[in-house]
Protein backbone atom coordinates (compact mmCIF):
# COMPACT_ATOMS: atom_id res chain seq x y z
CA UNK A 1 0.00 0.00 0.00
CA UNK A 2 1.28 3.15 -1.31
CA UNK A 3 -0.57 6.33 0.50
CA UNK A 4 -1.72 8.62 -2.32
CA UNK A 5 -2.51 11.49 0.12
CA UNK A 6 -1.24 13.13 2.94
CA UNK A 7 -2.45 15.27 5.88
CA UNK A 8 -0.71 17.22 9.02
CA UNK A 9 -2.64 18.05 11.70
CA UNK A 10 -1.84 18.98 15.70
CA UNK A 11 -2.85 18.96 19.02
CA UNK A 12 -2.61 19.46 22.48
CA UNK A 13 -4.26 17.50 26.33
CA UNK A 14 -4.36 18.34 29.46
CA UNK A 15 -5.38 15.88 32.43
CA UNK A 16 -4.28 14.15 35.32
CA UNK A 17 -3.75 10.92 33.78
CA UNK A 18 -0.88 10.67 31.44
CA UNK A 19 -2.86 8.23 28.90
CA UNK A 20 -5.99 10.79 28.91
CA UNK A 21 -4.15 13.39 28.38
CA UNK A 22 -2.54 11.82 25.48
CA UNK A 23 -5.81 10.97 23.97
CA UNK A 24 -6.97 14.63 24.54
CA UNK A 25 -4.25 15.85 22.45
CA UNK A 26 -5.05 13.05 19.58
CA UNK A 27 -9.08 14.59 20.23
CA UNK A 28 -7.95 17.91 19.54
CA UNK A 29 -5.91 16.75 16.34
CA UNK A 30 -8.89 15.23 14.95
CA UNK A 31 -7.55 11.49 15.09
CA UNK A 32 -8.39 9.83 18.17
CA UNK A 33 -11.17 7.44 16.92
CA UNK A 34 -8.13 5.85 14.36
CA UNK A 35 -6.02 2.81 15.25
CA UNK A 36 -2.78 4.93 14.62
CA UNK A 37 0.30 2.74 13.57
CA UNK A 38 3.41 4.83 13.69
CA UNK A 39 5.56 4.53 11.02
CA UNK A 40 9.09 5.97 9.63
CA UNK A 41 9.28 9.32 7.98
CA UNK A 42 9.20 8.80 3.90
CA UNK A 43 6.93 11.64 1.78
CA UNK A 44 5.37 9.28 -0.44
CA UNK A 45 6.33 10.23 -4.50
CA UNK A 46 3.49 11.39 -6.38
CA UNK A 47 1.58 11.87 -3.08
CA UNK A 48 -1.31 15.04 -2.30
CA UNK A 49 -0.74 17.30 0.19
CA UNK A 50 -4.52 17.71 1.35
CA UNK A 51 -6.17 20.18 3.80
CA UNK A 52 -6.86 18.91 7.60
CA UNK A 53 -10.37 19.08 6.96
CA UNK A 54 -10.63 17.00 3.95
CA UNK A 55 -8.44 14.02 5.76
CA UNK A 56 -10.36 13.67 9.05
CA UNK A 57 -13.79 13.58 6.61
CA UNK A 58 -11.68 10.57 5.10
CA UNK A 59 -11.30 9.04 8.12
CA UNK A 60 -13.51 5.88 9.55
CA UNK A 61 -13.25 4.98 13.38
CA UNK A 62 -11.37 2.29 13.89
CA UNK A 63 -9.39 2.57 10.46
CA UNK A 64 -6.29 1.26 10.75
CA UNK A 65 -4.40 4.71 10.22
CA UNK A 66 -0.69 5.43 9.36
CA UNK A 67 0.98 8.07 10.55
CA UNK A 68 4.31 9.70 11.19
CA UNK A 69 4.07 11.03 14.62
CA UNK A 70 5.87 13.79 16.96
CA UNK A 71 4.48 13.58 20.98
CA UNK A 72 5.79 14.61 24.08
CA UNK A 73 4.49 14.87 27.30
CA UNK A 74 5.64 16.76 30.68
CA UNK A 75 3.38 16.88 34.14
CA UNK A 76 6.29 19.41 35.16
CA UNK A 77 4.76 22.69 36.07
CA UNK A 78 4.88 26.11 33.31
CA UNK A 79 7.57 23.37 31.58
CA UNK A 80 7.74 24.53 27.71
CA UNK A 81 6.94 21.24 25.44
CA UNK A 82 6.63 21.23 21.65
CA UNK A 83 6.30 18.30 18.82
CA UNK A 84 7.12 19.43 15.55
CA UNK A 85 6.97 17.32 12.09
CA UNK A 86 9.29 18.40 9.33
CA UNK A 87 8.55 18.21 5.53
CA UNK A 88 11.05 18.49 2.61
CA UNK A 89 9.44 17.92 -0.91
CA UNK A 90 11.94 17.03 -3.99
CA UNK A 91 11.10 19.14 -7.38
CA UNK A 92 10.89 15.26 -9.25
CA UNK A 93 7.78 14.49 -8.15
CA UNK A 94 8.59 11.03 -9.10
CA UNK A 95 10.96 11.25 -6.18
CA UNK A 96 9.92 10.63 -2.42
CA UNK A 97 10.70 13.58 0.23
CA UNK A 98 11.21 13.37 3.78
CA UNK A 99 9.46 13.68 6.91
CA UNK A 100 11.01 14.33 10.33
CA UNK A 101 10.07 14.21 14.19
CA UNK A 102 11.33 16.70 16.61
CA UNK A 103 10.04 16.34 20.22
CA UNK A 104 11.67 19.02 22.71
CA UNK A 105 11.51 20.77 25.66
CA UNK A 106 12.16 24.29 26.25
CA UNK A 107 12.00 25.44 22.65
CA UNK A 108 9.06 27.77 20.82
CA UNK A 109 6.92 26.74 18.07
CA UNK A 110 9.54 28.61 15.67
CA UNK A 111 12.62 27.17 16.70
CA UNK A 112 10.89 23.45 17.60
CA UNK A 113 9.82 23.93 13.83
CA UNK A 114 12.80 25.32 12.19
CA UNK A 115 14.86 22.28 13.37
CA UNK A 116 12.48 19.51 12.09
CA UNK A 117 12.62 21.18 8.76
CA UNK A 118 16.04 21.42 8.60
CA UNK A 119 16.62 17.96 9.78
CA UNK A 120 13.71 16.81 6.87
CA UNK A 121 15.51 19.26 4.05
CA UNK A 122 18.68 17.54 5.37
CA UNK A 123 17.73 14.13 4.78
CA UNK A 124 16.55 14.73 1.37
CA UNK A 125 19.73 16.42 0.18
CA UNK A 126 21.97 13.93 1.22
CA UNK A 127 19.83 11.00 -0.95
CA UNK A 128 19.44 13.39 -3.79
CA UNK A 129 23.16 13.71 -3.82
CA UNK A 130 23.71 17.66 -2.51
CA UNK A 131 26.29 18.78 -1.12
CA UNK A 132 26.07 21.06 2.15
CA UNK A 133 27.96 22.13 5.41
CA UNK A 134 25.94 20.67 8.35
CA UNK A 135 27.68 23.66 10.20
CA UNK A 136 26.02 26.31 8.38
CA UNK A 137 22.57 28.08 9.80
CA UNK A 138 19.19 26.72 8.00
CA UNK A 139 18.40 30.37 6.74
CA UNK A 140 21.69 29.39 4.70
CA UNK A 141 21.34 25.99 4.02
CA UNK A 142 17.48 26.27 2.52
CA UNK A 143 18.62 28.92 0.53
CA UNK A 144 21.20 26.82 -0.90
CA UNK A 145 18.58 23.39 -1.13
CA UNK A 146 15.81 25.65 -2.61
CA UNK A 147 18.59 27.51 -5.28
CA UNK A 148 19.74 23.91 -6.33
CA UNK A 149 16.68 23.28 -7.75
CA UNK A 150 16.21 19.84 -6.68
CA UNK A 151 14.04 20.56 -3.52
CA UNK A 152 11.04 22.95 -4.06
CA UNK A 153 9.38 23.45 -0.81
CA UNK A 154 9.88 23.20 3.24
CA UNK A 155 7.29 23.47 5.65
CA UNK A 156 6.64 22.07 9.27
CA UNK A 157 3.53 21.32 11.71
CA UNK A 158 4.56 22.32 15.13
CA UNK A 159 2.28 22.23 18.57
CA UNK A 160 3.84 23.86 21.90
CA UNK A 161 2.33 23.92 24.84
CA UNK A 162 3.39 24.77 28.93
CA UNK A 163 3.27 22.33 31.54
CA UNK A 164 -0.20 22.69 33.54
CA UNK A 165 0.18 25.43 36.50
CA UNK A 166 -1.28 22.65 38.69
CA UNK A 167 0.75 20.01 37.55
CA UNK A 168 -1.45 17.52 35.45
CA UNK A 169 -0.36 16.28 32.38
CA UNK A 170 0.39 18.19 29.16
CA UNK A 171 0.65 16.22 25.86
CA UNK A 172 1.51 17.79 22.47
CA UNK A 173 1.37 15.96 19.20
CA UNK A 174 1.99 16.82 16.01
CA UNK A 175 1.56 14.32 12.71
CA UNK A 176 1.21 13.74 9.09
CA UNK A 177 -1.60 11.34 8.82
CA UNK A 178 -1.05 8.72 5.01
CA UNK A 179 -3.93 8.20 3.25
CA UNK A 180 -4.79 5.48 0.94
């Protein structure tokens, strides 16, 4: 089974119970009533990009669902959490891009998202054969991946959230959910 389309949706939970909280967060994201099977982080080639919306109404409960996920989870106090998924398309559509899963503490949505795109755009350029300086900034490096022509577009899903002030659990996810 090749997916021929592909959503990215996010979410965040709050409760007492680290489990419920964790199913909150997949509530807000649109995806709890799917049997979610996590899987590694290829872009399908050929694959559609399609809106949130248009996914979920796609979705059956109890489908057997693939998805490429990013979660963390803290029960820590005003503690800064994000979950960030990274995309990196290839120009040859006949060509598969890259999806990445950044889970951190401590970082904004920006910077949570900045890395998993870099780390996606990274992984693509070194299978497509580009040559880079891992030690350069991102700002420098996607200038260089977008210039070379072989990778057209970067984005990232990212969902932050801060540790409950009364110290239940916080959840963040963050996904790109295959379609058939």
């Amino acid at each position: 089974m090749i997916p021929t389309k592909v959503f990215f949706t996010k979410g965040v939970g709050r409760h007492k119970d680290q489990l419920t909280s964790f199913e909150l967060a997949l509530r807000d994201a649109g995806v709890a009533s799917c049997n979610l099977v996590t899987v590694s982080s290829i872009f399908p080639a050929g694959a559609k990009k399609v809106t949130r919306e248009e996914g979920i109404r796609q979705l059956t409960p109890g489908q057997i669902t693939f998805v490429v996920m990013a979660r963390n989870a803290t029960n820590e106090p005003n503690r800064l959490i994000a979950s960030s998924i990274g995309v990196a398309l290839p120009a040859d559509q006949g060509h598969h891009g890259y999806l990445s899963e950044h889970h951190s503490f401590g970082e904004t949505d920006e910077k949570a998202g900045e890395y998993a795109e870099d780390l996606a755009a990274s992984m693509l350029a070194t299978v497509l054969g580009l040559e880079f300086d891992p030690a350069t900034s991102w700002d420098e490096r996607e200038q260089q991946f977008k210039m070379s022509g072989k990778i057209v577009k970067t984005f990232n899903i990212t969902q932050s959230a801060q540790g409950d002030k009364h110290g239940v659990w916080t959840t963040t996810v963050a996904m790109a959910v295959l379609l058939p």
